[in-house]
C-alpha atoms as a PDB file:
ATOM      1  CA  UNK A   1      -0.720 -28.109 -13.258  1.00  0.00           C
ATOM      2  CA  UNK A   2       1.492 -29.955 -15.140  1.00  0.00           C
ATOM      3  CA  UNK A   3      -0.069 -32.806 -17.634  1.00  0.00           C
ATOM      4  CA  UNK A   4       1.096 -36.311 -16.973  1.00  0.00           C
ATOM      5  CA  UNK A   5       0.998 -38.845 -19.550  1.00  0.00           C
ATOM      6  CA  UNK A   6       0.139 -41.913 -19.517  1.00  0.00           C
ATOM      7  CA  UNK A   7       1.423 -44.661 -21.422  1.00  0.00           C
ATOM      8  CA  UNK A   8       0.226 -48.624 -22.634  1.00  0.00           C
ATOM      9  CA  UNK A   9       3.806 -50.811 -22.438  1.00  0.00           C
ATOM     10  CA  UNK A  10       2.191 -54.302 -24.180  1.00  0.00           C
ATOM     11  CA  UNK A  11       4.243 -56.798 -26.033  1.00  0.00           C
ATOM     12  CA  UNK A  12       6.968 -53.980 -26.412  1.00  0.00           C
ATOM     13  CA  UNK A  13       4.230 -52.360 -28.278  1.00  0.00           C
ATOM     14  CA  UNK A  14       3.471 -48.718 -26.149  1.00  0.00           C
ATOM     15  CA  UNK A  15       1.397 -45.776 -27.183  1.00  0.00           C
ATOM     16  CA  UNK A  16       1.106 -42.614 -25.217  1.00  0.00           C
ATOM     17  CA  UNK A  17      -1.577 -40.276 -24.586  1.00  0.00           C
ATOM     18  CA  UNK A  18      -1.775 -37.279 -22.795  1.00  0.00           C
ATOM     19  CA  UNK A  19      -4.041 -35.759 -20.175  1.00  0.00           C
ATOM     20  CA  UNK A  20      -4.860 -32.762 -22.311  1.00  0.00           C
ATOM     21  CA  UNK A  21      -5.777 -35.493 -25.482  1.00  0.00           C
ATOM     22  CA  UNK A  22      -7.750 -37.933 -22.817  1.00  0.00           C
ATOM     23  CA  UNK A  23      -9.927 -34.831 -21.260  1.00  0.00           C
ATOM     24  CA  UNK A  24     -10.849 -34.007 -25.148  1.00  0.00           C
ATOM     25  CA  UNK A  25     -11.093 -37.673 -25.818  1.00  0.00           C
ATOM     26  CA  UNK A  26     -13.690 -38.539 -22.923  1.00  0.00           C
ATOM     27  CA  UNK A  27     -16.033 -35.086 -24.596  1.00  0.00           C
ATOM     28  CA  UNK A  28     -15.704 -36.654 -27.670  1.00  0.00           C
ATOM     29  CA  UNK A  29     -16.799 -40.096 -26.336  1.00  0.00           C
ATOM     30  CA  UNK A  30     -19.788 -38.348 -24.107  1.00  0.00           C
ATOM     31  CA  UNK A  31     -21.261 -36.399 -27.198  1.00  0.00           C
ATOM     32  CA  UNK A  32     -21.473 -39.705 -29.261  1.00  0.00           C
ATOM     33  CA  UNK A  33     -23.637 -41.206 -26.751  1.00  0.00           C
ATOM     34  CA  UNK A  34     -21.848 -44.447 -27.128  1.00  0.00           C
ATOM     35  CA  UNK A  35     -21.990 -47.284 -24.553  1.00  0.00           C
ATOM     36  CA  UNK A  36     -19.544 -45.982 -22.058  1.00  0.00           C
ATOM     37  CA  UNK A  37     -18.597 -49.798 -20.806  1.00  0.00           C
ATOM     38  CA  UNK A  38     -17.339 -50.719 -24.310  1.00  0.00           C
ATOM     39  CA  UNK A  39     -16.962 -47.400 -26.339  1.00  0.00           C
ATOM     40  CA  UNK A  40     -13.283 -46.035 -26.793  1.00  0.00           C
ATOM     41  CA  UNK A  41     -10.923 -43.990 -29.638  1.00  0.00           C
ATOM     42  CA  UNK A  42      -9.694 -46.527 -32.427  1.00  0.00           C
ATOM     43  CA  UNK A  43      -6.128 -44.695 -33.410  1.00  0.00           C
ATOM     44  CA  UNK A  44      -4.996 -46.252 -36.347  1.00  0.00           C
ATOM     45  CA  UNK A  45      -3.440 -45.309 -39.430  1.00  0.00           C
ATOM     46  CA  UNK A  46      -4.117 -45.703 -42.603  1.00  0.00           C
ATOM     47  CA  UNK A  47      -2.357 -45.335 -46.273  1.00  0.00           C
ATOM     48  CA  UNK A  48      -3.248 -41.706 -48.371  1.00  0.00           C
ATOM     49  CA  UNK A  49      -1.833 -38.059 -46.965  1.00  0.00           C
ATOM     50  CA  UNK A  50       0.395 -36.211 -48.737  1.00  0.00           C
ATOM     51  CA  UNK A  51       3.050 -38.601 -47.158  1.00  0.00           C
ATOM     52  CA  UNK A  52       2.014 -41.803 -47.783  1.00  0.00           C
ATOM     53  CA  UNK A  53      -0.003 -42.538 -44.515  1.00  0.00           C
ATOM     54  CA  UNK A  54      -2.624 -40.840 -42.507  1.00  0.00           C
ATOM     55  CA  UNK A  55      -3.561 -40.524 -38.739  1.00  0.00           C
ATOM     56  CA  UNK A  56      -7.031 -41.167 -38.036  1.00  0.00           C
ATOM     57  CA  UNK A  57      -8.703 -41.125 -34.597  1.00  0.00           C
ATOM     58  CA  UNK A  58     -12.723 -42.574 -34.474  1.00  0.00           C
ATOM     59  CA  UNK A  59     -15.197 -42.639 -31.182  1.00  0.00           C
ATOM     60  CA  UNK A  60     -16.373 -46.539 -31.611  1.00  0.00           C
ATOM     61  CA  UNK A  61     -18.532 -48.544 -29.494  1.00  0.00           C
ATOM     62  CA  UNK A  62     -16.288 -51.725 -28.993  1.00  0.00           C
ATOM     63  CA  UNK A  63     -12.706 -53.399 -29.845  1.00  0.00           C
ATOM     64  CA  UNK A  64     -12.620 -55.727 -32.810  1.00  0.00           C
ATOM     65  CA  UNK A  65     -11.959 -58.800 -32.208  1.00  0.00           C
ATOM     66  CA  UNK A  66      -8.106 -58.620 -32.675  1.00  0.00           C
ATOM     67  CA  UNK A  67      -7.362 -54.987 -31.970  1.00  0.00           C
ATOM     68  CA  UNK A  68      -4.676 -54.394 -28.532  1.00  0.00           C
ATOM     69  CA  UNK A  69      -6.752 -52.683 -26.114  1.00  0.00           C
ATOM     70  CA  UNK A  70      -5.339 -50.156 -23.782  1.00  0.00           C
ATOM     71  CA  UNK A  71      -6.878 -48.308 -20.705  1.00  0.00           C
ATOM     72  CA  UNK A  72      -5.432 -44.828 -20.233  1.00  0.00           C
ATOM     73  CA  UNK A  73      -6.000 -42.168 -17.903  1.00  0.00           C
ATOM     74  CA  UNK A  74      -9.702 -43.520 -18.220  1.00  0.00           C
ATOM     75  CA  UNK A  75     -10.121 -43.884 -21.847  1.00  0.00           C
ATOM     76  CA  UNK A  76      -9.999 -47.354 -23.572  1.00  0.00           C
ATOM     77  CA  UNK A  77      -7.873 -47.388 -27.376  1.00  0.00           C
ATOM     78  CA  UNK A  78      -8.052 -49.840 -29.762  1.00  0.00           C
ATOM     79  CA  UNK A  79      -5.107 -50.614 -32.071  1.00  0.00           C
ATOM     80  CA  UNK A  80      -5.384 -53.082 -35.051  1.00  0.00           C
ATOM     81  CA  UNK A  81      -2.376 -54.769 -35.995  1.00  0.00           C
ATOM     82  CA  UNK A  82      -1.668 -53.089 -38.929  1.00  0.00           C
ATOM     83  CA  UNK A  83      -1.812 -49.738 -37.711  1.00  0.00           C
ATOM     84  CA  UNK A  84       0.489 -51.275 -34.610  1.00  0.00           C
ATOM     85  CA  UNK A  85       3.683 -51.112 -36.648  1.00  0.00           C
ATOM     86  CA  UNK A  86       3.433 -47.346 -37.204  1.00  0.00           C
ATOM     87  CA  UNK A  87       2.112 -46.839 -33.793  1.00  0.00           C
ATOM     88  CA  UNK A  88       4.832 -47.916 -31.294  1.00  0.00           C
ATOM     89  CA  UNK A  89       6.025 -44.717 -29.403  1.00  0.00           C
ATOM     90  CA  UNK A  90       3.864 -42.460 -30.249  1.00  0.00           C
ATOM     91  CA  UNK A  91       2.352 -39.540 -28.571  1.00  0.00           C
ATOM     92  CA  UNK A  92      -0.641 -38.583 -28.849  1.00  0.00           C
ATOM     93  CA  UNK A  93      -1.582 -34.775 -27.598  1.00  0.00           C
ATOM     94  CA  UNK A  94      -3.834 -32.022 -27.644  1.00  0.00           C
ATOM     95  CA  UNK A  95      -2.913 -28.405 -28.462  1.00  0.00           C
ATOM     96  CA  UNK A  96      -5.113 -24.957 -28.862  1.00  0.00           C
ATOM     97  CA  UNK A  97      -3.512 -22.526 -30.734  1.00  0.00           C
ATOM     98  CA  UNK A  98      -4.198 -19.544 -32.234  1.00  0.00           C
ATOM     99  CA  UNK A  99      -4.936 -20.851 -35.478  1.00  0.00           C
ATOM    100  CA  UNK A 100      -6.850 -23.472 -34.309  1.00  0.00           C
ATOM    101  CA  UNK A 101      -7.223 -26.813 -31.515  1.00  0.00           C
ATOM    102  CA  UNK A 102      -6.772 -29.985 -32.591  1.00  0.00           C
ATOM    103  CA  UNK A 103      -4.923 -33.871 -31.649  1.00  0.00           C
ATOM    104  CA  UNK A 104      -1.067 -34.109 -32.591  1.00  0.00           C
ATOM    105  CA  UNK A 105       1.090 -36.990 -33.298  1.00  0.00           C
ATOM    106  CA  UNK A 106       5.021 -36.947 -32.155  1.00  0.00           C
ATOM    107  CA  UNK A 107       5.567 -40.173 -33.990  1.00  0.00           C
ATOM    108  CA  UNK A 108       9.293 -41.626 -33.539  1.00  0.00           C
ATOM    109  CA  UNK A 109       8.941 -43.757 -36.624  1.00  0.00           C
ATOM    110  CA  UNK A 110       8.294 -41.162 -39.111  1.00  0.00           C
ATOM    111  CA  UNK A 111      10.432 -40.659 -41.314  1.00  0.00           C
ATOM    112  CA  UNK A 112       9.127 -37.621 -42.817  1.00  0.00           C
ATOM    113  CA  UNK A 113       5.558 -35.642 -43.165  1.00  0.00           C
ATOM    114  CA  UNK A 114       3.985 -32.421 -44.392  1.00  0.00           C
ATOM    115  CA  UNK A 115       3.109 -29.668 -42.928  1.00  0.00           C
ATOM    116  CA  UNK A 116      -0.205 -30.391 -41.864  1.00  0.00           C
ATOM    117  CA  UNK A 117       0.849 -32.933 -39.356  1.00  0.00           C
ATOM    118  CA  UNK A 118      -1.784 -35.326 -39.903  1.00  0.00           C
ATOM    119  CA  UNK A 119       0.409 -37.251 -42.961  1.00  0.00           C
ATOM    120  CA  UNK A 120       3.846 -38.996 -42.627  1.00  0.00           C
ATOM    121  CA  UNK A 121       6.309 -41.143 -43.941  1.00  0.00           C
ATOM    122  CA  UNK A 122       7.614 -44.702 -42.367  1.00  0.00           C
END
């Protein structure tokens, strides 16, 4: 079956995730035992990495007050602004490997990164 994915267009701002990512999301937000009306993934990024800035994905129980919320293939995000500049067209997946499973980021804004994939450059 192929994996769709789905993406959040809002104020030219959009951010996609795909199925693979949302099934491991929705585990992730199950096993927290979080409320499931308000919990979501924050994505946001934030400066450090061997590139200057870091990806970082948390399971929290509601939106701040100004993050962009964004419903996608049943999972809510929240985006602060900040984080909304590096964030614009980027994919968010999920790949198993043999060394490993884990969330990747196919970030259009980077301008460079490491090896790790975790760390860029904007």
């Amino acid at each position: 079956m192929t994996s769709i994915p789905q993406q959040a267009p809002t104020s030219g701002f959009a951010l996609t995730l795909t199925d693979k990512a949302a099934d491991e999301v929705r585990k992730f937000i199950a096993a927290e035992q979080v409320p499931a009306e308000t919990a979501g993934l924050r994505v946001s990024v934030l400066p450090g990495g061997c590139s200057g800035f870091k990806y970082s994905l948390n399971i929290e129980e509601r939106a701040l007050e100004d993050d962009m919320t964004f419903d996608l293939s049943g999972v809510r995000l929240f985006v602060d602004g900040f984080s909304a500049q590096y964030l614009a067209g980027i994919t968010i997946d999920y790949v198993t490997s043999m060394q490993g499973s884990g969330f990747t980021f196919n970030n259009p804004n980077a301008t460079g990164g490491c090896g790790c994939g975790s760390s860029f450059t904007a």
